[in-house]
PDB file of N, CA and C in Angstrom:
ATOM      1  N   UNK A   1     300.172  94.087  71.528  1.00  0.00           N
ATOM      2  CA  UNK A   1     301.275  93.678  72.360  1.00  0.00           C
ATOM      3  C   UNK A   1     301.894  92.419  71.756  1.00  0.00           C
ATOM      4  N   UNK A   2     303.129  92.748  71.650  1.00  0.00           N
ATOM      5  CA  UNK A   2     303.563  91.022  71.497  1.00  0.00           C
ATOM      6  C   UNK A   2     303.635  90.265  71.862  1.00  0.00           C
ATOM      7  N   UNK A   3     303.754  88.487  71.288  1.00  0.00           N
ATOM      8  CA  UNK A   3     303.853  87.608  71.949  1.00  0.00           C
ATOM      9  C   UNK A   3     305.237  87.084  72.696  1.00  0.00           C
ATOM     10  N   UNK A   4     305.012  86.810  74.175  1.00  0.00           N
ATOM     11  CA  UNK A   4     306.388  86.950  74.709  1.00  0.00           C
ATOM     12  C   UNK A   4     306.432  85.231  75.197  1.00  0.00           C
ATOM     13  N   UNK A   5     308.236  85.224  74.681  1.00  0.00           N
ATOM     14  CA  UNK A   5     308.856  83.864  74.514  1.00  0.00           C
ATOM     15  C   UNK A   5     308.303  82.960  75.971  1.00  0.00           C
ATOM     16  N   UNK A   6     307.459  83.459  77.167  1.00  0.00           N
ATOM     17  CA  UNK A   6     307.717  82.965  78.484  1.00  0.00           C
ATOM     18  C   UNK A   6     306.855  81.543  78.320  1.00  0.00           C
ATOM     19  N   UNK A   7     305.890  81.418  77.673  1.00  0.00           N
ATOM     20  CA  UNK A   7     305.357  80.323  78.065  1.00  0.00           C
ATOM     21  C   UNK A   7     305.815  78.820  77.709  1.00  0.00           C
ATOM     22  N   UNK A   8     306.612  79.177  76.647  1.00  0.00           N
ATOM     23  CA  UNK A   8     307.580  78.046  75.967  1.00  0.00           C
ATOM     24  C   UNK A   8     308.555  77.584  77.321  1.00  0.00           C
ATOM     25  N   UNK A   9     309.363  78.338  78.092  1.00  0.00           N
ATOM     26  CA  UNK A   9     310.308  78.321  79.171  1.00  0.00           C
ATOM     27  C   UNK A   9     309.717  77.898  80.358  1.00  0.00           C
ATOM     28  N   UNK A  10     308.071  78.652  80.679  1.00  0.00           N
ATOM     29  CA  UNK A  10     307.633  78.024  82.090  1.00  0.00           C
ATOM     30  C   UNK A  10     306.336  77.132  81.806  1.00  0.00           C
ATOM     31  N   UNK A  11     306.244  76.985  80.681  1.00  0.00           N
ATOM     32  CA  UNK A  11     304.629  75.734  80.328  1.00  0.00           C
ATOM     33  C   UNK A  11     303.607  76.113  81.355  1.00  0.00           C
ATOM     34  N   UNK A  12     303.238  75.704  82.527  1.00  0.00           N
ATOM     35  CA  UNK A  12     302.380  75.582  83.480  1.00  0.00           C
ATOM     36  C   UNK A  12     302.182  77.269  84.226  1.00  0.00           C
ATOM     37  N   UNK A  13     303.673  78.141  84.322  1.00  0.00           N
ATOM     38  CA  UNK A  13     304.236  79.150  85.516  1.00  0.00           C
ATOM     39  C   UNK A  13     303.823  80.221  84.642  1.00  0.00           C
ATOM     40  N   UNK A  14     303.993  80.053  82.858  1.00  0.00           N
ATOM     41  CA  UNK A  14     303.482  81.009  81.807  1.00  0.00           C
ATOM     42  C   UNK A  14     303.100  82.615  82.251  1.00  0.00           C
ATOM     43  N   UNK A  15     301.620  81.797  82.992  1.00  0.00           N
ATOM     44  CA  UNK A  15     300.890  83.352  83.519  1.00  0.00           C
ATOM     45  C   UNK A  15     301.905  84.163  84.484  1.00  0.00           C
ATOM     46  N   UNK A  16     302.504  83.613  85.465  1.00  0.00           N
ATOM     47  CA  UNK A  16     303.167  84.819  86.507  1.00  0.00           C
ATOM     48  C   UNK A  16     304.493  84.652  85.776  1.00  0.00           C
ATOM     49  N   UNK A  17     304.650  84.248  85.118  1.00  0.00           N
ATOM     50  CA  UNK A  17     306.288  84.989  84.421  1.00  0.00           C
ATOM     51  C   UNK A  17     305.955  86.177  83.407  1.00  0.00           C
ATOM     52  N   UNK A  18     304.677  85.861  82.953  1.00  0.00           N
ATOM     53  CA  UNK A  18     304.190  87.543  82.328  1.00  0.00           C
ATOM     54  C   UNK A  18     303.334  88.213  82.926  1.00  0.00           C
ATOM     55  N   UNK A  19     303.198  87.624  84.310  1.00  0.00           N
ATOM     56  CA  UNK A  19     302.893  89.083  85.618  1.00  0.00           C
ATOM     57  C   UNK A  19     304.304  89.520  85.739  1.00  0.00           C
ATOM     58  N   UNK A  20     304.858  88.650  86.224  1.00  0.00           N
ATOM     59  CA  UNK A  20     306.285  88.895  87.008  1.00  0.00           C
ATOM     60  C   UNK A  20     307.166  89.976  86.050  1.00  0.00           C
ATOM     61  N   UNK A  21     306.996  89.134  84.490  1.00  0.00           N
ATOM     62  CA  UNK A  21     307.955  90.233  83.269  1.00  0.00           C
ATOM     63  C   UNK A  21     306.969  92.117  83.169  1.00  0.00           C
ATOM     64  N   UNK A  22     305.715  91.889  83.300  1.00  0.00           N
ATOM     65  CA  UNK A  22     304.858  93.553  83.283  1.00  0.00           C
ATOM     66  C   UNK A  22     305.642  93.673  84.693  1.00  0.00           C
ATOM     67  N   UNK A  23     305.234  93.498  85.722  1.00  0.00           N
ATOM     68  CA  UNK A  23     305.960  93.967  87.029  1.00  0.00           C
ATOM     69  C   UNK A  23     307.172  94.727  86.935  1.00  0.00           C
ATOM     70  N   UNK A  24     308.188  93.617  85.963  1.00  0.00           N
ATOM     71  CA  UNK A  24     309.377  94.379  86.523  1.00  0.00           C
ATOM     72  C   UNK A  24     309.018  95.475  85.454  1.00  0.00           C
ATOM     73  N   UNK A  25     308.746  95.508  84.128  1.00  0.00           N
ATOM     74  CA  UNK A  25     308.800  96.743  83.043  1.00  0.00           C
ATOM     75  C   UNK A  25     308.095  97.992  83.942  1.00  0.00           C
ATOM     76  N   UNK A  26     306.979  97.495  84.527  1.00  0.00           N
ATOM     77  CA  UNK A  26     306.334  99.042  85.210  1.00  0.00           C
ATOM     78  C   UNK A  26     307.532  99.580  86.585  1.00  0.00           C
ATOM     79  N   UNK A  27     308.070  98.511  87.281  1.00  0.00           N
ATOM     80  CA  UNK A  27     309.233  98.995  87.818  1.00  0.00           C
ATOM     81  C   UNK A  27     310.010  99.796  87.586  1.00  0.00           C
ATOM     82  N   UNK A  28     310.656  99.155  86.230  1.00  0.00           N
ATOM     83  CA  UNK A  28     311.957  99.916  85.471  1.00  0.00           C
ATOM     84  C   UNK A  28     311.657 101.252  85.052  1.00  0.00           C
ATOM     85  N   UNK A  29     309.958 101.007  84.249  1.00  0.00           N
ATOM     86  CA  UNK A  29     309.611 102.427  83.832  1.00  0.00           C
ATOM     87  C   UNK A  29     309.520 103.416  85.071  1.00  0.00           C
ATOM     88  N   UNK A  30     308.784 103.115  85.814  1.00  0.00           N
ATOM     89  CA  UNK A  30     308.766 104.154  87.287  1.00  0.00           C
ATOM     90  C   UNK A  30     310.059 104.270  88.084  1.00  0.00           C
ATOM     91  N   UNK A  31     310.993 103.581  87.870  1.00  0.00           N
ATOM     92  CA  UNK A  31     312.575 104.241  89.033  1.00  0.00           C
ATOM     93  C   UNK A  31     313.440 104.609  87.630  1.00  0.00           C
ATOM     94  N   UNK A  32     313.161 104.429  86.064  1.00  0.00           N
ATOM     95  CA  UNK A  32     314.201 105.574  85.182  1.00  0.00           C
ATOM     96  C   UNK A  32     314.046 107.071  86.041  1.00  0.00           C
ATOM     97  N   UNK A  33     312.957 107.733  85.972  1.00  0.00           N
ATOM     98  CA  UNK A  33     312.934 108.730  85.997  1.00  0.00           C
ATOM     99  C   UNK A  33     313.765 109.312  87.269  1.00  0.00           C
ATOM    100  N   UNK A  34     313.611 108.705  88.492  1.00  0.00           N
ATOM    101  CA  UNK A  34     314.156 108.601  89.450  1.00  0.00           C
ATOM    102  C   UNK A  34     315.754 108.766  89.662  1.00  0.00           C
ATOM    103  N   UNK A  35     316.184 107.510  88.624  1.00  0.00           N
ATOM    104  CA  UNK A  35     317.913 107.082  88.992  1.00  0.00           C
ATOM    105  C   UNK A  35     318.148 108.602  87.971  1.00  0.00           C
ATOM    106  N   UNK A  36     317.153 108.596  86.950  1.00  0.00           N
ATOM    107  CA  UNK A  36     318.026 109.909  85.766  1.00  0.00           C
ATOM    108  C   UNK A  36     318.365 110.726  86.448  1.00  0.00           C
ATOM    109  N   UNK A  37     317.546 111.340  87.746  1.00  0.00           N
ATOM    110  CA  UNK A  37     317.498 112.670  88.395  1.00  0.00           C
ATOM    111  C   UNK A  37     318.755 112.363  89.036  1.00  0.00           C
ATOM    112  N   UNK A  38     318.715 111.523  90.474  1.00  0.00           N
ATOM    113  CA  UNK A  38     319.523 111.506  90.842  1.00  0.00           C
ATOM    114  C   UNK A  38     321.166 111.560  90.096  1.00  0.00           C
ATOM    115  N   UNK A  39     321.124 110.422  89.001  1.00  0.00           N
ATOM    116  CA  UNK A  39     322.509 110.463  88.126  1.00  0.00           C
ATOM    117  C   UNK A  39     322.567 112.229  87.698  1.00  0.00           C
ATOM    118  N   UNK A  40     321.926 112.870  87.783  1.00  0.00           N
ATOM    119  CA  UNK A  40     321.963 114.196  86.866  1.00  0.00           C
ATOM    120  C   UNK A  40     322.982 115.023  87.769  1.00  0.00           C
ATOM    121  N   UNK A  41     322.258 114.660  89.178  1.00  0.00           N
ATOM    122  CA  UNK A  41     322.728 115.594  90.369  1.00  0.00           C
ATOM    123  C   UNK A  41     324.285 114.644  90.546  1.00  0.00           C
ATOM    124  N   UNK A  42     324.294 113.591  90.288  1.00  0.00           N
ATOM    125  CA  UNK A  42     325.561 113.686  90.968  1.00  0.00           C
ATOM    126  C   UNK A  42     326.424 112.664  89.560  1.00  0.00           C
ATOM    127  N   UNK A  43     326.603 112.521  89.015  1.00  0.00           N
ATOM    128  CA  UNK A  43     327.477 112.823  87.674  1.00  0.00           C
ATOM    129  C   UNK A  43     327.151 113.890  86.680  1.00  0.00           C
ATOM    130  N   UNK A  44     326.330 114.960  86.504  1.00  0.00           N
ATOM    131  CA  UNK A  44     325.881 115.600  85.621  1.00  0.00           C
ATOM    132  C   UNK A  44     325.827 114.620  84.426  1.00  0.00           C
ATOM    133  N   UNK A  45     325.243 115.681  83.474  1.00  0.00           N
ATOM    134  CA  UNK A  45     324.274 115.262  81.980  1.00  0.00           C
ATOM    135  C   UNK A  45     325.670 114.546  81.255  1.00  0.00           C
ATOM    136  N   UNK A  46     327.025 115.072  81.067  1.00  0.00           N
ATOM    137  CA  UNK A  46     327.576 114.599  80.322  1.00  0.00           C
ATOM    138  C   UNK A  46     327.998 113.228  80.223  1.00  0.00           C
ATOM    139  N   UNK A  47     328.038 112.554  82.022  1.00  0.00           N
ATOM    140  CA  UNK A  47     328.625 111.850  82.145  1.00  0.00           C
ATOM    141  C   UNK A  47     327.505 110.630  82.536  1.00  0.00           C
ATOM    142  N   UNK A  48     325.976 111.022  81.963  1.00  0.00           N
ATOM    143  CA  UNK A  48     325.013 110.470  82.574  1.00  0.00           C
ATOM    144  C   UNK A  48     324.878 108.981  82.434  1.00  0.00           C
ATOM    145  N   UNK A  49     325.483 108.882  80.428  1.00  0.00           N
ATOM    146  CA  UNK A  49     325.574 107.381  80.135  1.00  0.00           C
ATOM    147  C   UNK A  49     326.400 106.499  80.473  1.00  0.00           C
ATOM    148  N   UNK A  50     327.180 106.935  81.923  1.00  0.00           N
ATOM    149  CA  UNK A  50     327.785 105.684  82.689  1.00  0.00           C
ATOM    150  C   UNK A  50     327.117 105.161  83.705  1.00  0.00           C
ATOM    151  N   UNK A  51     325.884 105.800  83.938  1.00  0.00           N
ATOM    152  CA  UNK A  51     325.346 104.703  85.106  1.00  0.00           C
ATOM    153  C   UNK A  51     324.080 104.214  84.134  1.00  0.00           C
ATOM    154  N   UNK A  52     323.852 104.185  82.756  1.00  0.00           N
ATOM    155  CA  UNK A  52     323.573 103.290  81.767  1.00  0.00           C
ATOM    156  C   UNK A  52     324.200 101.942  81.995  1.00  0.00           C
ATOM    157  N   UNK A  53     325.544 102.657  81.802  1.00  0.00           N
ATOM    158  CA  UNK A  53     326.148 101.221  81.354  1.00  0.00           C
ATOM    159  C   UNK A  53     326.069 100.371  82.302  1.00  0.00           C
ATOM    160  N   UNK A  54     326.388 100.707  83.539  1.00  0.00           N
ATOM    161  CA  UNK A  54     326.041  99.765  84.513  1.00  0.00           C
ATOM    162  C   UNK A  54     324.705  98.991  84.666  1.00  0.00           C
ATOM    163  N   UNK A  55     323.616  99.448  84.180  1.00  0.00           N
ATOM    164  CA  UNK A  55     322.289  98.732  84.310  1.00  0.00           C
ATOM    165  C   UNK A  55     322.678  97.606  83.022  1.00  0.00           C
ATOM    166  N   UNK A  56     323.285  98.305  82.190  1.00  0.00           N
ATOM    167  CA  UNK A  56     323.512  97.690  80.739  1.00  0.00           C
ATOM    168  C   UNK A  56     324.025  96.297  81.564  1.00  0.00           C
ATOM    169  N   UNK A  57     325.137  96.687  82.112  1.00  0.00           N
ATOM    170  CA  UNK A  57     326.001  95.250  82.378  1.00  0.00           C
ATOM    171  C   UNK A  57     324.631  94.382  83.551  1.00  0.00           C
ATOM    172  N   UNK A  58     324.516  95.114  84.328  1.00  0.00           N
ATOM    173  CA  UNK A  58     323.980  94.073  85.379  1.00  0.00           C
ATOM    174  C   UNK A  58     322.430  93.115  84.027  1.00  0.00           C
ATOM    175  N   UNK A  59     321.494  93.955  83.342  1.00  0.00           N
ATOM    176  CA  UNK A  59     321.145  93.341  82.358  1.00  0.00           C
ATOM    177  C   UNK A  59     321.591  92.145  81.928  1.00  0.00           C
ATOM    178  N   UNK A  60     322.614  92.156  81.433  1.00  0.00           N
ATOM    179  CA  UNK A  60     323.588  91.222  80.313  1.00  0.00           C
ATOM    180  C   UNK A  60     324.023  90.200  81.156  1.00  0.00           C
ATOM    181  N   UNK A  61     324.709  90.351  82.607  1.00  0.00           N
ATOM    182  CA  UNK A  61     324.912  89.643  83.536  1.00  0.00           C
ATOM    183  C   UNK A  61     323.327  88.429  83.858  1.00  0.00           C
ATOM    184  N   UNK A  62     322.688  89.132  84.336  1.00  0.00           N
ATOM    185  CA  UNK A  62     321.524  88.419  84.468  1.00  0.00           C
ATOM    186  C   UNK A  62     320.736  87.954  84.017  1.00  0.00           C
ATOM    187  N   UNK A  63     320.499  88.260  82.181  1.00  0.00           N
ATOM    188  CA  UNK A  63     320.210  87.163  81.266  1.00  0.00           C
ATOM    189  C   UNK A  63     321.639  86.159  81.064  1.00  0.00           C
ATOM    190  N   UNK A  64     322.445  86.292  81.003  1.00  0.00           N
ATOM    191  CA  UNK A  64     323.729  84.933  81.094  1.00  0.00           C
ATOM    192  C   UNK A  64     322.954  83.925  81.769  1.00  0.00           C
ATOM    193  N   UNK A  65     322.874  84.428  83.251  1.00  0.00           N
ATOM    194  CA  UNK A  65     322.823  83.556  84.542  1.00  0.00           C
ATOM    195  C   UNK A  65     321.337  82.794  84.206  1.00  0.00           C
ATOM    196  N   UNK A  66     320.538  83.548  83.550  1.00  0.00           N
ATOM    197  CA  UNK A  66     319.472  82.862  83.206  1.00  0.00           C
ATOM    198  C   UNK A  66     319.365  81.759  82.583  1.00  0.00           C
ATOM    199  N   UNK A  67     320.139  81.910  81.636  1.00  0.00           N
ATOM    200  CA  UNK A  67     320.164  81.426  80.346  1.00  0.00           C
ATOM    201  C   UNK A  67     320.745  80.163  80.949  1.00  0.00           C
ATOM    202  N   UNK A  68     321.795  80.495  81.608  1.00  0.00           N
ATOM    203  CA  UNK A  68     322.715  78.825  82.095  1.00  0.00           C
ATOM    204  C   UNK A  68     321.535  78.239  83.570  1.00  0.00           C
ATOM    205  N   UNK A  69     321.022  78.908  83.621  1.00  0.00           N
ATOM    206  CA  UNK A  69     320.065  77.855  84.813  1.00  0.00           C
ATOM    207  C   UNK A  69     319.081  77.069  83.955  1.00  0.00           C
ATOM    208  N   UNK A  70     318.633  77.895  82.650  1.00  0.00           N
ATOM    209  CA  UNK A  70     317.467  77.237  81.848  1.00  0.00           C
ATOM    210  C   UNK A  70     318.117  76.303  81.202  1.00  0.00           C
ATOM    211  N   UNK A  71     319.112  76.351  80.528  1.00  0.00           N
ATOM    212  CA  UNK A  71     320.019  75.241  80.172  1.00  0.00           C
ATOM    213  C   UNK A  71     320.006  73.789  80.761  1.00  0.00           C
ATOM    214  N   UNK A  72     320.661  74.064  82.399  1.00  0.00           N
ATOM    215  CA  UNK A  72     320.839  72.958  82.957  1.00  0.00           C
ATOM    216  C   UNK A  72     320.232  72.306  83.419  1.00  0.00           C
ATOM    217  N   UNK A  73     318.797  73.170  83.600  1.00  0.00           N
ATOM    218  CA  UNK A  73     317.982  72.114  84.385  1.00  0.00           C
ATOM    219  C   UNK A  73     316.660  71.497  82.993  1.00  0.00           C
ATOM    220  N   UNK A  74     317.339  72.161  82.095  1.00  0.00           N
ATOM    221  CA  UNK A  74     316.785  70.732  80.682  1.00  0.00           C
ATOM    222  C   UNK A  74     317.546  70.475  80.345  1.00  0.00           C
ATOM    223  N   UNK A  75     319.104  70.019  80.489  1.00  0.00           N
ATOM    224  CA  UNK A  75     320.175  68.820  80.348  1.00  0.00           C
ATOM    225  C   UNK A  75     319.836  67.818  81.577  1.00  0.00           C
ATOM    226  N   UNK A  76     319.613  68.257  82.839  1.00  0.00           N
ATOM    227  CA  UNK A  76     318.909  66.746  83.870  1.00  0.00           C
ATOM    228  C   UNK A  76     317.970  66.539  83.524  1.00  0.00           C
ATOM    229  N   UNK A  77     316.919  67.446  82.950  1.00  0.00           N
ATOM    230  CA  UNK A  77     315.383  66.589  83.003  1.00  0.00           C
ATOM    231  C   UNK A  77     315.642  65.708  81.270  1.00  0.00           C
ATOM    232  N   UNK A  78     316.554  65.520  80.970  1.00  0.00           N
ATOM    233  CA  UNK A  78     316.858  64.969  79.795  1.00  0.00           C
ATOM    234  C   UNK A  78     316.931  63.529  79.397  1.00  0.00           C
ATOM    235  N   UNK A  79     317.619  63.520  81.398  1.00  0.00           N
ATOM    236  CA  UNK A  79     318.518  62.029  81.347  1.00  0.00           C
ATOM    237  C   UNK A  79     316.829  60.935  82.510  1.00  0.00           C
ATOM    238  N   UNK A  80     316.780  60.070  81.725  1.00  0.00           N
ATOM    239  CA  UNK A  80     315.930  59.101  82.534  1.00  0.00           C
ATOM    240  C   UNK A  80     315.854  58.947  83.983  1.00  0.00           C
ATOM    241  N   UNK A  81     315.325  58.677  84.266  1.00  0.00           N
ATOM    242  CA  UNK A  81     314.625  58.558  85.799  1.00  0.00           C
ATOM    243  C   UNK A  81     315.365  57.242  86.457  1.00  0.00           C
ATOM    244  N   UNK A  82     315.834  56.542  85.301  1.00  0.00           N
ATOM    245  CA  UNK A  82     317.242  55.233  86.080  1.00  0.00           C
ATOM    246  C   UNK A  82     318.241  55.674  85.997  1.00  0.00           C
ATOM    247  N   UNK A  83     318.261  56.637  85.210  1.00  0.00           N
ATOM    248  CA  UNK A  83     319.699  57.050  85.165  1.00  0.00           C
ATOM    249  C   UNK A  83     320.755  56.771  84.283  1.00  0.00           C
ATOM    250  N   UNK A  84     320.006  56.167  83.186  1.00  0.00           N
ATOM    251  CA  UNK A  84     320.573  55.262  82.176  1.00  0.00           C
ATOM    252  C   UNK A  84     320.684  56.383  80.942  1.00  0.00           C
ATOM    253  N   UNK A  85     322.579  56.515  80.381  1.00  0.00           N
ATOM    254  CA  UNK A  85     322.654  57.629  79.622  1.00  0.00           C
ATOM    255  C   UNK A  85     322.594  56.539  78.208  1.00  0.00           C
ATOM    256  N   UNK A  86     322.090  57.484  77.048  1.00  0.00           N
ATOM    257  CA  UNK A  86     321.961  56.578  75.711  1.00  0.00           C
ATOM    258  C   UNK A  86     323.445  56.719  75.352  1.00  0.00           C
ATOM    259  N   UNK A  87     324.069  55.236  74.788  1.00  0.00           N
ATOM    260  CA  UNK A  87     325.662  55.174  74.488  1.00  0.00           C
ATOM    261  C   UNK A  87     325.145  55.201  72.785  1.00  0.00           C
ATOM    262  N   UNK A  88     326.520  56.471  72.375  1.00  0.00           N
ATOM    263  CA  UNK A  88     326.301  56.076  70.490  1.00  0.00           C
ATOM    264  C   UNK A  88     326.577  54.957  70.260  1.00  0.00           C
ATOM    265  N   UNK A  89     326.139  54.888  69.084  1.00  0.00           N
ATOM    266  CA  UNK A  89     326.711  53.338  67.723  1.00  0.00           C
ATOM    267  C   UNK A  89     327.833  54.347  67.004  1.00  0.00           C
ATOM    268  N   UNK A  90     328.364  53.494  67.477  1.00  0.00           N
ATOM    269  CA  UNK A  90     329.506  53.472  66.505  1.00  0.00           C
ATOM    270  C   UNK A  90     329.424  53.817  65.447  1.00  0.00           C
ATOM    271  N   UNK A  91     328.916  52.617  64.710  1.00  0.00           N
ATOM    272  CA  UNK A  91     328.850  52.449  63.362  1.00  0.00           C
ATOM    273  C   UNK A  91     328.313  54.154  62.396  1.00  0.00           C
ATOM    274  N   UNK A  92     326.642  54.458  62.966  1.00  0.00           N
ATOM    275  CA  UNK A  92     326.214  55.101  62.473  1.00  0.00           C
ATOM    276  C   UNK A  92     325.616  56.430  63.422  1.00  0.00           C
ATOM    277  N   UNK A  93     326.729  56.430  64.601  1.00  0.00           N
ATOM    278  CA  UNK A  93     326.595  57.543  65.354  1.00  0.00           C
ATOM    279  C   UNK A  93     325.261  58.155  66.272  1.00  0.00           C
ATOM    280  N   UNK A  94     324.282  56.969  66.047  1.00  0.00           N
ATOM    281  CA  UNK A  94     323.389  57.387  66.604  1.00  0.00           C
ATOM    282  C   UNK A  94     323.156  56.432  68.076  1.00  0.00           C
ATOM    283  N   UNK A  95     322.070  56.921  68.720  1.00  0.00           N
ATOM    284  CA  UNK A  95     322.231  56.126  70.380  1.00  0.00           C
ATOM    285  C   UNK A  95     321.248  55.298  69.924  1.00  0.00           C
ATOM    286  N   UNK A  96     321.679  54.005  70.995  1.00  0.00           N
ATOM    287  CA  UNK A  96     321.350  52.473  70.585  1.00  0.00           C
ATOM    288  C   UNK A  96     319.901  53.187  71.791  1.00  0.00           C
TER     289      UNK A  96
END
């Protein structure tokens, strides 16, 4: 099995973000078979890879949203506990 990126992102939470990540995969694997049938019966086979795409998008949607929550909340835990932001130098562009 490979090694998955989660423990870098939750340090301490590690373990149930790779319960939580098997969870959803045995999910996804157990309701494909499900949505296929249903999509079969009511778009038929030809037209099956449009309710793909929709998982596709909601996917893509919801790593975004991820991505910008993991972002922001290590741009605040960034800034000091006074509140004091580092100002560049001028000179040589780096913070005093």
């Amino acid at each position: 099995m490979p090694a998955r990126p989660f423990a870098s992102v939750s340090g301490a939470g590690a373990p149930l973000s790779i319960a939580l990540d098997a969870t959803a995969t045995y999910l996804g694997v157990g309701l494909s078979g499900v949505i296929g049938a249903a999509g079969l019966h009511l778009v038929g086979a030809h037209r099956l890879g449009l309710i793909s795409v929709v998982f596709l998008a909601a996917g893509l949607c919801s790593a975004e949203l991820a991505h910008r929550i993991i972002q922001r909340r290590s741009e605040t835990a960034k800034v000091p506990a006074d509140g004091a932001v580092p100002v560049p130098d001028s000179r040589r562009g780096a913070a005093r």
